[in-house]
PDB file of N, CA and C in Angstrom:
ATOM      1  N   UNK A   1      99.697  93.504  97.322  1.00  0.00           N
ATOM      2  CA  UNK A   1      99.266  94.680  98.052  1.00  0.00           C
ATOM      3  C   UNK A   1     100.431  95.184  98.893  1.00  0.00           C
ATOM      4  N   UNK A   2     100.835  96.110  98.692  1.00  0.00           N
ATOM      5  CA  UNK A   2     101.566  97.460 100.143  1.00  0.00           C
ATOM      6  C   UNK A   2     101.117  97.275 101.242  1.00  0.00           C
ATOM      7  N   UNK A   3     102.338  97.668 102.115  1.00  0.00           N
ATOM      8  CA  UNK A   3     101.788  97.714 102.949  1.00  0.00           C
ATOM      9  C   UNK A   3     101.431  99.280 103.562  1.00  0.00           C
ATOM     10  N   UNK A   4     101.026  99.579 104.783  1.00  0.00           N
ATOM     11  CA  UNK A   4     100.355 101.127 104.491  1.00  0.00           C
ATOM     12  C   UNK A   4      99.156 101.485 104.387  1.00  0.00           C
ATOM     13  N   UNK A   5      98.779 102.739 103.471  1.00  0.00           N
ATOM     14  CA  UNK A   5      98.078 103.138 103.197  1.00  0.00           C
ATOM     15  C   UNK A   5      97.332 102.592 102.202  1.00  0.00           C
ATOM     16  N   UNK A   6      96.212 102.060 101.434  1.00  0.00           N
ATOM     17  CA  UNK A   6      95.638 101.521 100.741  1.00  0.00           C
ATOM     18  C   UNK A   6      94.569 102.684  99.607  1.00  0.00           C
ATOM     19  N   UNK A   7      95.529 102.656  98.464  1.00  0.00           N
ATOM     20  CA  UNK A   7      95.110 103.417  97.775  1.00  0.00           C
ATOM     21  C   UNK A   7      93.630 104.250  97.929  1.00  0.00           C
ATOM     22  N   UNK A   8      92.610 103.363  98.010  1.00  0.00           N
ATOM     23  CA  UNK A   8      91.500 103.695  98.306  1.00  0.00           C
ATOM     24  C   UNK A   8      91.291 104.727  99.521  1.00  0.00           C
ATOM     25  N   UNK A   9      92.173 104.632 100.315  1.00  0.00           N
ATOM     26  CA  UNK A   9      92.330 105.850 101.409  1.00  0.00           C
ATOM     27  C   UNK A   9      92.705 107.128 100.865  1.00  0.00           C
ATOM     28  N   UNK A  10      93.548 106.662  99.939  1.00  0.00           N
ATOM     29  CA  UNK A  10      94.384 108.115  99.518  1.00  0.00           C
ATOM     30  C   UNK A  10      93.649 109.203  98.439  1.00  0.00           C
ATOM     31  N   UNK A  11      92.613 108.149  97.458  1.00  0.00           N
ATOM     32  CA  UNK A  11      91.600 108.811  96.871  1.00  0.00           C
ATOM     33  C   UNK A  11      90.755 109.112  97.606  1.00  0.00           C
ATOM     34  N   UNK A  12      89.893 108.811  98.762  1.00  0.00           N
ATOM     35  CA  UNK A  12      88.992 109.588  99.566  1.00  0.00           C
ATOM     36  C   UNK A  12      89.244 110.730 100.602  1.00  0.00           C
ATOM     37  N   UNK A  13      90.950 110.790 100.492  1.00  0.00           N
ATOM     38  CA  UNK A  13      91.629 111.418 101.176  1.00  0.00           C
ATOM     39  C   UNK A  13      91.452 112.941 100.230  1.00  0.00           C
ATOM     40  N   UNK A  14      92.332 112.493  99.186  1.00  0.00           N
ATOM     41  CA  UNK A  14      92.370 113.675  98.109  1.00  0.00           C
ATOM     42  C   UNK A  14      90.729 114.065  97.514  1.00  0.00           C
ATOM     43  N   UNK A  15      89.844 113.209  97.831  1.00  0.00           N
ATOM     44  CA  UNK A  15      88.696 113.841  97.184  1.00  0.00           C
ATOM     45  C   UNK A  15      88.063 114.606  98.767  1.00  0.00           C
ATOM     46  N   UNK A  16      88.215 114.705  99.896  1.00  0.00           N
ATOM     47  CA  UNK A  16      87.551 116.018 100.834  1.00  0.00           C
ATOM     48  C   UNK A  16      88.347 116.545 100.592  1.00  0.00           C
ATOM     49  N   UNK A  17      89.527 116.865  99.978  1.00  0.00           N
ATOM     50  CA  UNK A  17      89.774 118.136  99.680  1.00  0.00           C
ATOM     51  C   UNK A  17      89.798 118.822  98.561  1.00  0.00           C
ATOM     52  N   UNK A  18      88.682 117.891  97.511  1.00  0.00           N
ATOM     53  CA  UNK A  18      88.586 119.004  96.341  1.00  0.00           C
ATOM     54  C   UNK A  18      88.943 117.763  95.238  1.00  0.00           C
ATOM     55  N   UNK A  19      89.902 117.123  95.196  1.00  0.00           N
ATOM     56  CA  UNK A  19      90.729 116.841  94.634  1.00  0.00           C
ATOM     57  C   UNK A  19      90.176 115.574  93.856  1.00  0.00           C
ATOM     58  N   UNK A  20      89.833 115.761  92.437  1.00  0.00           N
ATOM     59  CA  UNK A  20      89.306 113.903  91.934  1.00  0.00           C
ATOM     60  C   UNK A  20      90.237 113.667  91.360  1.00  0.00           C
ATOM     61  N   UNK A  21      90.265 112.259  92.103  1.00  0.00           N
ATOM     62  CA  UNK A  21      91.488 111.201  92.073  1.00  0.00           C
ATOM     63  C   UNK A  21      90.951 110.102  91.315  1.00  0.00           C
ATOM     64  N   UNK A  22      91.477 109.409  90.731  1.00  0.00           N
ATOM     65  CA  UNK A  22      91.427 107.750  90.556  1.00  0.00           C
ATOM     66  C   UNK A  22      92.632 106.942  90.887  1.00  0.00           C
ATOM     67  N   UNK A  23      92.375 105.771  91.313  1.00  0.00           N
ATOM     68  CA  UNK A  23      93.653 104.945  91.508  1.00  0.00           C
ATOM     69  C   UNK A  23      93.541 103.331  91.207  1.00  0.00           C
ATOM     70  N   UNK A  24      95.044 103.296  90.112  1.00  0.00           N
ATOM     71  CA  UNK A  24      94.831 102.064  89.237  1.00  0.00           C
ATOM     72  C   UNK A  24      96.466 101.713  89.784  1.00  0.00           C
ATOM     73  N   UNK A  25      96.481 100.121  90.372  1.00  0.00           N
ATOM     74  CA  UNK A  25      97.912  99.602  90.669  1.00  0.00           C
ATOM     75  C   UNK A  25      98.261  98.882  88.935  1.00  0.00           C
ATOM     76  N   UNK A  26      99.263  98.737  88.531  1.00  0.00           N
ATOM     77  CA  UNK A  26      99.713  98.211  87.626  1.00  0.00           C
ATOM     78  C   UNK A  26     100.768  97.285  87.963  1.00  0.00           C
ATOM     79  N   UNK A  27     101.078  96.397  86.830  1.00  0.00           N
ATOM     80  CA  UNK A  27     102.411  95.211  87.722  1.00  0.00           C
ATOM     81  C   UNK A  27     103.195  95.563  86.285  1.00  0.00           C
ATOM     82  N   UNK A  28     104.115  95.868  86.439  1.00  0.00           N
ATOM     83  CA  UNK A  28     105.266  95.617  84.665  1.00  0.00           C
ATOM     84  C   UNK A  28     106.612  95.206  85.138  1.00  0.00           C
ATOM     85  N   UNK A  29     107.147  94.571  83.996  1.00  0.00           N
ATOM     86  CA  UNK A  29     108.479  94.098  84.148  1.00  0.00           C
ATOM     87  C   UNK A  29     109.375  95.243  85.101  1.00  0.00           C
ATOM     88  N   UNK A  30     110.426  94.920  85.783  1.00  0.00           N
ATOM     89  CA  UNK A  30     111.295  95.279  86.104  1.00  0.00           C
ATOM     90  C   UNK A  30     112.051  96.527  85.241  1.00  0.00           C
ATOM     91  N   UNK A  31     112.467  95.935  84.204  1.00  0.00           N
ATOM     92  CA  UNK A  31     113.112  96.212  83.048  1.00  0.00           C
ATOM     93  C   UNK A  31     112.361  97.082  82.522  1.00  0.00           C
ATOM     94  N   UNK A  32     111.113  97.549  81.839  1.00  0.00           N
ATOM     95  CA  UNK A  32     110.509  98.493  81.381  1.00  0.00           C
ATOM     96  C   UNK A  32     109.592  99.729  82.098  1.00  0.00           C
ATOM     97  N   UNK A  33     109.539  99.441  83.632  1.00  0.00           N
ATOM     98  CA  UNK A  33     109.112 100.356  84.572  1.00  0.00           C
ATOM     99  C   UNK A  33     108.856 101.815  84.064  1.00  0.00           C
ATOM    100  N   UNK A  34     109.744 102.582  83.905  1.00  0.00           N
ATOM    101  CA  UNK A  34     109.507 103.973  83.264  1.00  0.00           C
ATOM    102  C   UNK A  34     108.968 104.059  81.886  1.00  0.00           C
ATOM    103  N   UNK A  35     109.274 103.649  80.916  1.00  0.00           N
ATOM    104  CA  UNK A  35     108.474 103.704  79.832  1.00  0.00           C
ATOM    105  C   UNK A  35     106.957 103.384  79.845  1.00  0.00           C
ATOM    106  N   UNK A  36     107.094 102.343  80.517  1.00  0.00           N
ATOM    107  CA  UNK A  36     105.138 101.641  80.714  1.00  0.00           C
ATOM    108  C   UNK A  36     104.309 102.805  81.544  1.00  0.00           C
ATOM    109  N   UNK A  37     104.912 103.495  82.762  1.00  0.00           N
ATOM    110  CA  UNK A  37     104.463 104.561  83.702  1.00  0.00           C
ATOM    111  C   UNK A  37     104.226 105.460  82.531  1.00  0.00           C
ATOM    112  N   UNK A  38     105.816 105.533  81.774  1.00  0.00           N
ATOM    113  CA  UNK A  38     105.063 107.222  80.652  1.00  0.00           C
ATOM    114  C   UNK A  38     103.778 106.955  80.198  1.00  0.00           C
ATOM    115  N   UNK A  39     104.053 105.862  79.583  1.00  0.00           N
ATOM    116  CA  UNK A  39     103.279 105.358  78.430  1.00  0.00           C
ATOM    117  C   UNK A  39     101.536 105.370  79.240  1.00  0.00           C
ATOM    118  N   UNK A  40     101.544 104.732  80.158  1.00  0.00           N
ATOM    119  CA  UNK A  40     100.112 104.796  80.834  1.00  0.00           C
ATOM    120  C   UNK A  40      99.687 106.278  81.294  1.00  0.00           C
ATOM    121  N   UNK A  41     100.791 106.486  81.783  1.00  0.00           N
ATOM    122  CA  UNK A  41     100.248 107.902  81.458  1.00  0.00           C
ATOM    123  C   UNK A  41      99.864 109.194  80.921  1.00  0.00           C
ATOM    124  N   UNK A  42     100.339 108.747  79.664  1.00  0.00           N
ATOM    125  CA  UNK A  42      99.968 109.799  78.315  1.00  0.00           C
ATOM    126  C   UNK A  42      98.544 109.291  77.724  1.00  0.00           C
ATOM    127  N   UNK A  43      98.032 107.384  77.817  1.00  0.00           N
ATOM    128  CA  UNK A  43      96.956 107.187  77.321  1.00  0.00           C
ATOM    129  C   UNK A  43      96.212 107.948  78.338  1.00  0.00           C
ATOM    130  N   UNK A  44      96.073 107.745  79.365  1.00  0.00           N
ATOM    131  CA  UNK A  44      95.186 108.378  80.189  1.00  0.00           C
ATOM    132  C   UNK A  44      94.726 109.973  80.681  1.00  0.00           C
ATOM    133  N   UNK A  45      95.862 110.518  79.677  1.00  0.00           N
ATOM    134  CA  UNK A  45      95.604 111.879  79.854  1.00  0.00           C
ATOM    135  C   UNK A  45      96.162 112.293  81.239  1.00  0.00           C
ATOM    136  N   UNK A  46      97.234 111.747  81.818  1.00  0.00           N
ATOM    137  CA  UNK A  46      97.147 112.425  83.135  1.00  0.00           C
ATOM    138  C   UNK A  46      97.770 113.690  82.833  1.00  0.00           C
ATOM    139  N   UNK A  47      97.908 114.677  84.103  1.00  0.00           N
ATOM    140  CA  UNK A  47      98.256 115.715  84.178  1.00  0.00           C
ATOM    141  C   UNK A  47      99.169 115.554  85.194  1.00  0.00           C
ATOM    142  N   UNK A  48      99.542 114.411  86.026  1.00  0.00           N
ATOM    143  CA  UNK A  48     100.131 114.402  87.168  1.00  0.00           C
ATOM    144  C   UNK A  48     100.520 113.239  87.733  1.00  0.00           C
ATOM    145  N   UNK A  49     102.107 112.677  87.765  1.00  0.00           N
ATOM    146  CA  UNK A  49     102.402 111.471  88.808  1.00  0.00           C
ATOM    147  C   UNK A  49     102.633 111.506  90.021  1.00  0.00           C
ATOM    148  N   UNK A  50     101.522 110.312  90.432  1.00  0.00           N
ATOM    149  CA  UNK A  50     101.998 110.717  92.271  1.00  0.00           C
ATOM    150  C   UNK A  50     103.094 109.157  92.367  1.00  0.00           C
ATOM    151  N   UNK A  51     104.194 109.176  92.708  1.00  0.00           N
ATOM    152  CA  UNK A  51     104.994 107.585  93.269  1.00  0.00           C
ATOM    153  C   UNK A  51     105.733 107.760  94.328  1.00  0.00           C
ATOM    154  N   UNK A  52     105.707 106.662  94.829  1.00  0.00           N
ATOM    155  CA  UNK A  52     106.878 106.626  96.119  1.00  0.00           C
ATOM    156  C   UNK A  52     108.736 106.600  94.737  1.00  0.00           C
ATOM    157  N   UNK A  53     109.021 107.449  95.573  1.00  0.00           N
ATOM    158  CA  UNK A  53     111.043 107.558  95.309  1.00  0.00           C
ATOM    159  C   UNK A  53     111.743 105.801  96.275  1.00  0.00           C
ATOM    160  N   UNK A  54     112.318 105.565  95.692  1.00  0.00           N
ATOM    161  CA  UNK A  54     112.980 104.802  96.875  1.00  0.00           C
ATOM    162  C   UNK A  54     114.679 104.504  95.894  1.00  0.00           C
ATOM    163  N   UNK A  55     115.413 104.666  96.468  1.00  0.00           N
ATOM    164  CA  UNK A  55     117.257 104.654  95.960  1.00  0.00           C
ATOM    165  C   UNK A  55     117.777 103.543  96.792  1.00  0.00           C
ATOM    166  N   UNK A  56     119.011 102.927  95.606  1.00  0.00           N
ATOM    167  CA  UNK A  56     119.796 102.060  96.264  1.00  0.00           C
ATOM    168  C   UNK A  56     121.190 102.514  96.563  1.00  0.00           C
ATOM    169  N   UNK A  57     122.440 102.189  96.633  1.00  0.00           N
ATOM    170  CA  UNK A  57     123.354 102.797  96.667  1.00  0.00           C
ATOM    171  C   UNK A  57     124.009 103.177  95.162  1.00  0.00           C
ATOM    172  N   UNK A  58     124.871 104.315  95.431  1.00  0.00           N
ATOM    173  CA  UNK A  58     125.165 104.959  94.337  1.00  0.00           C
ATOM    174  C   UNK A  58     125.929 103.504  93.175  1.00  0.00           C
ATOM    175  N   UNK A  59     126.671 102.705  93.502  1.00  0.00           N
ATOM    176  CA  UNK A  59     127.157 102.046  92.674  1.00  0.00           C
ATOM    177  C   UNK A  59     126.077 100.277  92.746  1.00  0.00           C
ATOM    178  N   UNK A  60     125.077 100.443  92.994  1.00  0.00           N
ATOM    179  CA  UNK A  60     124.240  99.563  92.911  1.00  0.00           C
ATOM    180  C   UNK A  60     123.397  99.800  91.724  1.00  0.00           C
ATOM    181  N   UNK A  61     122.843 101.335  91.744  1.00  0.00           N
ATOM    182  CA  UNK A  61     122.254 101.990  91.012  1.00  0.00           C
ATOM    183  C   UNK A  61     122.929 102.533  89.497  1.00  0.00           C
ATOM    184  N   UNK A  62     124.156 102.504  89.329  1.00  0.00           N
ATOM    185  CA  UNK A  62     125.203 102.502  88.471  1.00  0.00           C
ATOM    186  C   UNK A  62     124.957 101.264  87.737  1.00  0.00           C
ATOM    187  N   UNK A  63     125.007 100.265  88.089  1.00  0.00           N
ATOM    188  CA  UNK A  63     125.213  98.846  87.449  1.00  0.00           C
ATOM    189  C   UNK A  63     123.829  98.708  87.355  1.00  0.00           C
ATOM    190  N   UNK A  64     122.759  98.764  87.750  1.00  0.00           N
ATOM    191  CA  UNK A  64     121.394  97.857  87.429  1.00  0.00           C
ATOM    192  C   UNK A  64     120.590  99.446  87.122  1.00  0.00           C
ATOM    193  N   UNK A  65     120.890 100.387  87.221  1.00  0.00           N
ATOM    194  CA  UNK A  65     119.882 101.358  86.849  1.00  0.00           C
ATOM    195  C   UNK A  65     118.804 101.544  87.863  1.00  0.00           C
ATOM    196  N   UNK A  66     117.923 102.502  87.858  1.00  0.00           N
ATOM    197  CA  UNK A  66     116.943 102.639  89.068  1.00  0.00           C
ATOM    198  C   UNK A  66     115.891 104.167  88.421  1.00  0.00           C
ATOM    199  N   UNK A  67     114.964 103.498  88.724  1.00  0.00           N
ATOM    200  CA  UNK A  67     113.234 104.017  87.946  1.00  0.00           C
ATOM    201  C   UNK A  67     113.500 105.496  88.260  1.00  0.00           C
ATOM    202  N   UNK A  68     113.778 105.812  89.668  1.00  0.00           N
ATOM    203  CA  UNK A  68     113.741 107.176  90.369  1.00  0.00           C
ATOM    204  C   UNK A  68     114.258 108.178  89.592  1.00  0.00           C
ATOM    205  N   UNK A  69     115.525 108.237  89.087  1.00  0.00           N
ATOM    206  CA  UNK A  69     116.373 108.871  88.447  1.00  0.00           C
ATOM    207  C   UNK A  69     116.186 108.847  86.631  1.00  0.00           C
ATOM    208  N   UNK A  70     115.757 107.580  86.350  1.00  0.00           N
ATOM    209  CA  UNK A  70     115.429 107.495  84.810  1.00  0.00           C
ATOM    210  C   UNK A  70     114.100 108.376  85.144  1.00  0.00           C
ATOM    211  N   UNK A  71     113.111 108.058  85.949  1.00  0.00           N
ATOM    212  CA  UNK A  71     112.205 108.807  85.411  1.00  0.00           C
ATOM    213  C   UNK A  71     112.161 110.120  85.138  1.00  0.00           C
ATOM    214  N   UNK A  72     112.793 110.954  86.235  1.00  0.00           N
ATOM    215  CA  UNK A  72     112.722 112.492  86.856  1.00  0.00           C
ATOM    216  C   UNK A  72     113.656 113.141  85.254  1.00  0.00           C
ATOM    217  N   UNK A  73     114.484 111.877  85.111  1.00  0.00           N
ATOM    218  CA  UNK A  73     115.258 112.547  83.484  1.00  0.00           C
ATOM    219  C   UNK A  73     114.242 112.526  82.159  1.00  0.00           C
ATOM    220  N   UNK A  74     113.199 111.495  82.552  1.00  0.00           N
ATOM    221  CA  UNK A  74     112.766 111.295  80.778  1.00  0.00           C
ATOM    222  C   UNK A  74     111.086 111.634  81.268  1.00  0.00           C
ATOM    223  N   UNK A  75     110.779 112.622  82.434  1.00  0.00           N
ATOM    224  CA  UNK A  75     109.272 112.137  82.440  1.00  0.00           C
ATOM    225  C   UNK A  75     109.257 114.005  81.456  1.00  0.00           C
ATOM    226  N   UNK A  76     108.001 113.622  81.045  1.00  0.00           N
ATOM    227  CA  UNK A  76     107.156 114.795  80.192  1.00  0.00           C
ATOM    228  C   UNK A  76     106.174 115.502  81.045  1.00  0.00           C
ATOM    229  N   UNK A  77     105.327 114.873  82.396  1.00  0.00           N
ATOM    230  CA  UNK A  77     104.577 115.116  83.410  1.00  0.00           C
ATOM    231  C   UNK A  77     105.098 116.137  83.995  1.00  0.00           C
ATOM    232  N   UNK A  78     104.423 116.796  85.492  1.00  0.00           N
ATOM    233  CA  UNK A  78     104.977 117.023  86.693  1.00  0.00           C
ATOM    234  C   UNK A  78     104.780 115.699  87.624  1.00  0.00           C
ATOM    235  N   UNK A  79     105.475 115.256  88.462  1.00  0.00           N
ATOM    236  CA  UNK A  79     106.285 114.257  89.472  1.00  0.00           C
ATOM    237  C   UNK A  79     106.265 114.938  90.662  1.00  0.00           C
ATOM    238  N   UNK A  80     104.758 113.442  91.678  1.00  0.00           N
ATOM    239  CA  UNK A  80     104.875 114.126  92.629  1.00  0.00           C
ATOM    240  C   UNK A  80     105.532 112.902  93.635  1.00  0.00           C
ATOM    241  N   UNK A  81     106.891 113.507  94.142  1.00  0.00           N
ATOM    242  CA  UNK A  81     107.594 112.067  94.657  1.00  0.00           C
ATOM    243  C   UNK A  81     107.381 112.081  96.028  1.00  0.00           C
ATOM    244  N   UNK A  82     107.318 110.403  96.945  1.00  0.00           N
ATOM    245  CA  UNK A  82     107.793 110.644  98.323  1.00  0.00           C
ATOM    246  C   UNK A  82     108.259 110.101  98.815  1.00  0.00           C
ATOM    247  N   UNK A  83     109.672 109.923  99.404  1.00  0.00           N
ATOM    248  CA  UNK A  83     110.637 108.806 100.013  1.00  0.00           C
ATOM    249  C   UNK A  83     109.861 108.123 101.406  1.00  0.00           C
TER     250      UNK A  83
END
């Protein structure tokens, strides 16, 4: 679990204002992060990603790669990000 906000807040949040939400946590490898996100989210029909952004340094992110940037290049969705 996060710490924070607890999903369940954030769907009762987005539903007084209109908005039906569902919210499912998932755990995946390290290594396949963006593909599994596409991928779950094309079975499910979404129309929309909500994720936290978070960056390491530019040459950290060079050598090990980082979800933020692969995704925003390979997603098919709209991406709703928040640092």
């Amino acid at each position: 679990m996060h710490e924070g906000t607890h999903t369940s807040e954030l769907v009762a949040f987005l539903g007084r204002h209109g908005v039906v939400a569902a919210a499912k946590e998932i755990t995946l490898p390290a290594h396949r992060v963006t593909n599994d996100l596409l991928e779950h989210a094309r079975e499910i029909g979404a129309d929309l990603l909500v994720m936290g952004a978070y960056g390491h340094s530019r040459i950290l992110e060079f050598v090990l790669g980082g979800t933020t940037p692969d995704l925003l290049e390979r997603t098919n969705i709209p991406v709703l990000m928040s640092r």
